[in-house]
C-alpha atoms as a PDB file:
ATOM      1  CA  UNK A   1       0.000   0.000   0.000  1.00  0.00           C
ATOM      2  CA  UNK A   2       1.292   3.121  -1.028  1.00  0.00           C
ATOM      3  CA  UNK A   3      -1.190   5.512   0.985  1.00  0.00           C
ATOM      4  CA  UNK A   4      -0.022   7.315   4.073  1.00  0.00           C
ATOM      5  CA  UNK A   5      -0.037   4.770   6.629  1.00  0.00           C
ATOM      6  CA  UNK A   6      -0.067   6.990   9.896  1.00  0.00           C
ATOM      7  CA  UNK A   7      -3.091   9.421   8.181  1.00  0.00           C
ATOM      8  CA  UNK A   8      -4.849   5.825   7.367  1.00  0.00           C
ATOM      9  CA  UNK A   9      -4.100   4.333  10.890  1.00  0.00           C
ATOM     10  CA  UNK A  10      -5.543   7.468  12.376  1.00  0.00           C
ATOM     11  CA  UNK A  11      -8.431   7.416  11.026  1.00  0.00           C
ATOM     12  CA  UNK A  12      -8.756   4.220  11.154  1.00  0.00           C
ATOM     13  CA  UNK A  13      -7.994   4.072  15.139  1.00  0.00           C
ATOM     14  CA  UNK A  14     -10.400   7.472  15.055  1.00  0.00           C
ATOM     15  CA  UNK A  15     -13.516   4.841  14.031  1.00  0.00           C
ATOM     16  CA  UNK A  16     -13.207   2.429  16.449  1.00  0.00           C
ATOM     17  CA  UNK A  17     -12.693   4.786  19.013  1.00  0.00           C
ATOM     18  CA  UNK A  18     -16.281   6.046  17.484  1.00  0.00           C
ATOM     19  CA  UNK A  19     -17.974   2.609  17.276  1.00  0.00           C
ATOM     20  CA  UNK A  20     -16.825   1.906  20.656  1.00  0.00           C
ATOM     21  CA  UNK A  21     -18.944   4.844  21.445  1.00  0.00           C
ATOM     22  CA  UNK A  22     -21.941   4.107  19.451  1.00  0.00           C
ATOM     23  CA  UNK A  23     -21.484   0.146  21.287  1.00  0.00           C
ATOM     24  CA  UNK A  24     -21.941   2.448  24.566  1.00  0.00           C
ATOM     25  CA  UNK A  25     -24.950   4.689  23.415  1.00  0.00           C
ATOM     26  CA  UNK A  26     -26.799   1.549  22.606  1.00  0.00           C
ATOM     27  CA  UNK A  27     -26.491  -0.055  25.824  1.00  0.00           C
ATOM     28  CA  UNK A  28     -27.215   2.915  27.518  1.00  0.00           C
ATOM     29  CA  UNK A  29     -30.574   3.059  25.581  1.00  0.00           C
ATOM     30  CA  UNK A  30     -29.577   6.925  24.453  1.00  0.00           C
ATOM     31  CA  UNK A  31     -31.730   8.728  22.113  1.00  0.00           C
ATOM     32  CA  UNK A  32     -31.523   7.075  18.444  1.00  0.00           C
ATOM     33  CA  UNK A  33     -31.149  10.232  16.270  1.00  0.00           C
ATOM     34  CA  UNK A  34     -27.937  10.368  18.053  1.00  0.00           C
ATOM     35  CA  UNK A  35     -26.863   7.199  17.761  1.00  0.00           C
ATOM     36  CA  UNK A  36     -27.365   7.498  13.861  1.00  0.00           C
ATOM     37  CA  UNK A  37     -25.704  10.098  13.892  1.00  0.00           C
ATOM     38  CA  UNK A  38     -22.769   8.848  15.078  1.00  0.00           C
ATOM     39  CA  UNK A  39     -23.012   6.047  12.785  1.00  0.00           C
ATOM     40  CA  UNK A  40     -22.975   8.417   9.966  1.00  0.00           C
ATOM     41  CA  UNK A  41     -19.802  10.214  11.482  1.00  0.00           C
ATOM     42  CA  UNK A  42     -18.247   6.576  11.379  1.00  0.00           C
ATOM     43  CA  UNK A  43     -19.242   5.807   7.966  1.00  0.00           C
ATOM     44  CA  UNK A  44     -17.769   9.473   6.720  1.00  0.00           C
ATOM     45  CA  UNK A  45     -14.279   8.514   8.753  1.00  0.00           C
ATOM     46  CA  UNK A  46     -14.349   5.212   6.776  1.00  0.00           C
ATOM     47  CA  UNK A  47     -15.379   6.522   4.089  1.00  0.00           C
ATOM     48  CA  UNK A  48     -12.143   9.012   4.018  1.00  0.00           C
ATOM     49  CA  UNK A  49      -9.601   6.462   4.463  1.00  0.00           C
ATOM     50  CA  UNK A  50     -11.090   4.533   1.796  1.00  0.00           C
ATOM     51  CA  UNK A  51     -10.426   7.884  -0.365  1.00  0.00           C
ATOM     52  CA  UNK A  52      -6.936   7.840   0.623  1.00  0.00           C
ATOM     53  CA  UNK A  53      -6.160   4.642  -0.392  1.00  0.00           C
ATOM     54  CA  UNK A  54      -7.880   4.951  -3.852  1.00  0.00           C
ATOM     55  CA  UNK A  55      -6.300   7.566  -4.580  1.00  0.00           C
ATOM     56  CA  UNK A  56      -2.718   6.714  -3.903  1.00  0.00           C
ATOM     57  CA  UNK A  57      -3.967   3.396  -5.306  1.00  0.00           C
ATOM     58  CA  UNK A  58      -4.423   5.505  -8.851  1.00  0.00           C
ATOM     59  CA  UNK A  59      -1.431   7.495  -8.513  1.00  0.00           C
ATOM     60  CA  UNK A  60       0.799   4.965  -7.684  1.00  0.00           C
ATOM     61  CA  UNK A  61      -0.355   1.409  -8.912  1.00  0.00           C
ATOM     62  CA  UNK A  62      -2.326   2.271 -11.761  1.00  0.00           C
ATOM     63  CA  UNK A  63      -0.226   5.057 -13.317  1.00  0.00           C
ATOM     64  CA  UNK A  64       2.545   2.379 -13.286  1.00  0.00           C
ATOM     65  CA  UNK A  65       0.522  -0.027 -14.706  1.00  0.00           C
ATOM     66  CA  UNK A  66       0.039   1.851 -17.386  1.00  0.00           C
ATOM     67  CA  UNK A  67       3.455   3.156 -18.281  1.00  0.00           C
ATOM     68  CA  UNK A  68       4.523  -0.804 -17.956  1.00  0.00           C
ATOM     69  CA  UNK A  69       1.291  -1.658 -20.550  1.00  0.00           C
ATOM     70  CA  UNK A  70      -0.372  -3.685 -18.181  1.00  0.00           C
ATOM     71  CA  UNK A  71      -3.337  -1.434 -17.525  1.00  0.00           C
ATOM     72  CA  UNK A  72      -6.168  -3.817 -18.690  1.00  0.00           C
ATOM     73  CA  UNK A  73      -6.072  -5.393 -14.942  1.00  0.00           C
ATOM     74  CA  UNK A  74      -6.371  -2.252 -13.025  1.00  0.00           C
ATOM     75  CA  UNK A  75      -8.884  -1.123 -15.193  1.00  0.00           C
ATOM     76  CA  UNK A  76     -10.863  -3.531 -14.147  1.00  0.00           C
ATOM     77  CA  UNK A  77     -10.349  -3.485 -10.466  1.00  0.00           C
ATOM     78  CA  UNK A  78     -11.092   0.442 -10.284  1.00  0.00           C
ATOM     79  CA  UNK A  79     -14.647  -1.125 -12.484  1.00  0.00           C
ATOM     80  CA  UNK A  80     -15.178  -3.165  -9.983  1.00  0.00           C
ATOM     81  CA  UNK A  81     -14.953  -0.610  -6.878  1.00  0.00           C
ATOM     82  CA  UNK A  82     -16.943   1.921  -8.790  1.00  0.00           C
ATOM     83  CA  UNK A  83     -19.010  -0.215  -8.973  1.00  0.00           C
ATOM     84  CA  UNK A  84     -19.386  -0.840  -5.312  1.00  0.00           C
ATOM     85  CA  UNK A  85     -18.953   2.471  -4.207  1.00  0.00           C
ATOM     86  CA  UNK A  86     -22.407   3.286  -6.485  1.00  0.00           C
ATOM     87  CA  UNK A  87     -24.814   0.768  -4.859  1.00  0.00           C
END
């Protein structure tokens, strides 16, 4: 991986600090709209570090791939999480 590892880990460490939290909120029976929202606040943290990765993913993997002529592969791949990333 070619993303920056301490800005991933951060984040990373930042959302399970946060779903510990929500695991908390639930068993204290707290008000829903909050625990959604702290879902949502989870899913945008995740959602970030998946950003970070994708892109150094396309800077660094697939731009090579390409000047090496083996793009057809990572083509596909960034199909395939588009594709996920829409549903």
């Amino acid at each position: 991986m070619k993303a920056d590892k301490d800005k991933i880990n951060q984040l990373l460490k930042t959302a399970a600090g946060q779903i510990e939290g929500i695991s908390k909120m639930v068993n204290e029976d707290r008000y829903c709209i909050d625990i959604s929202n702290q879902i949502l606040a989870v899913q945008s943290i995740l959602k970030k570090a998946n950003n970070e990765i994708l892109k150094a993913h396309m800077e660094m993997c697939v731009k090579q791939a390409f000047i090496e002529g083996n793009e057809e592969e990572k083509i596909k791949e960034i199909i395939m999480i588009i594709d996920k990333l829409s549903k």
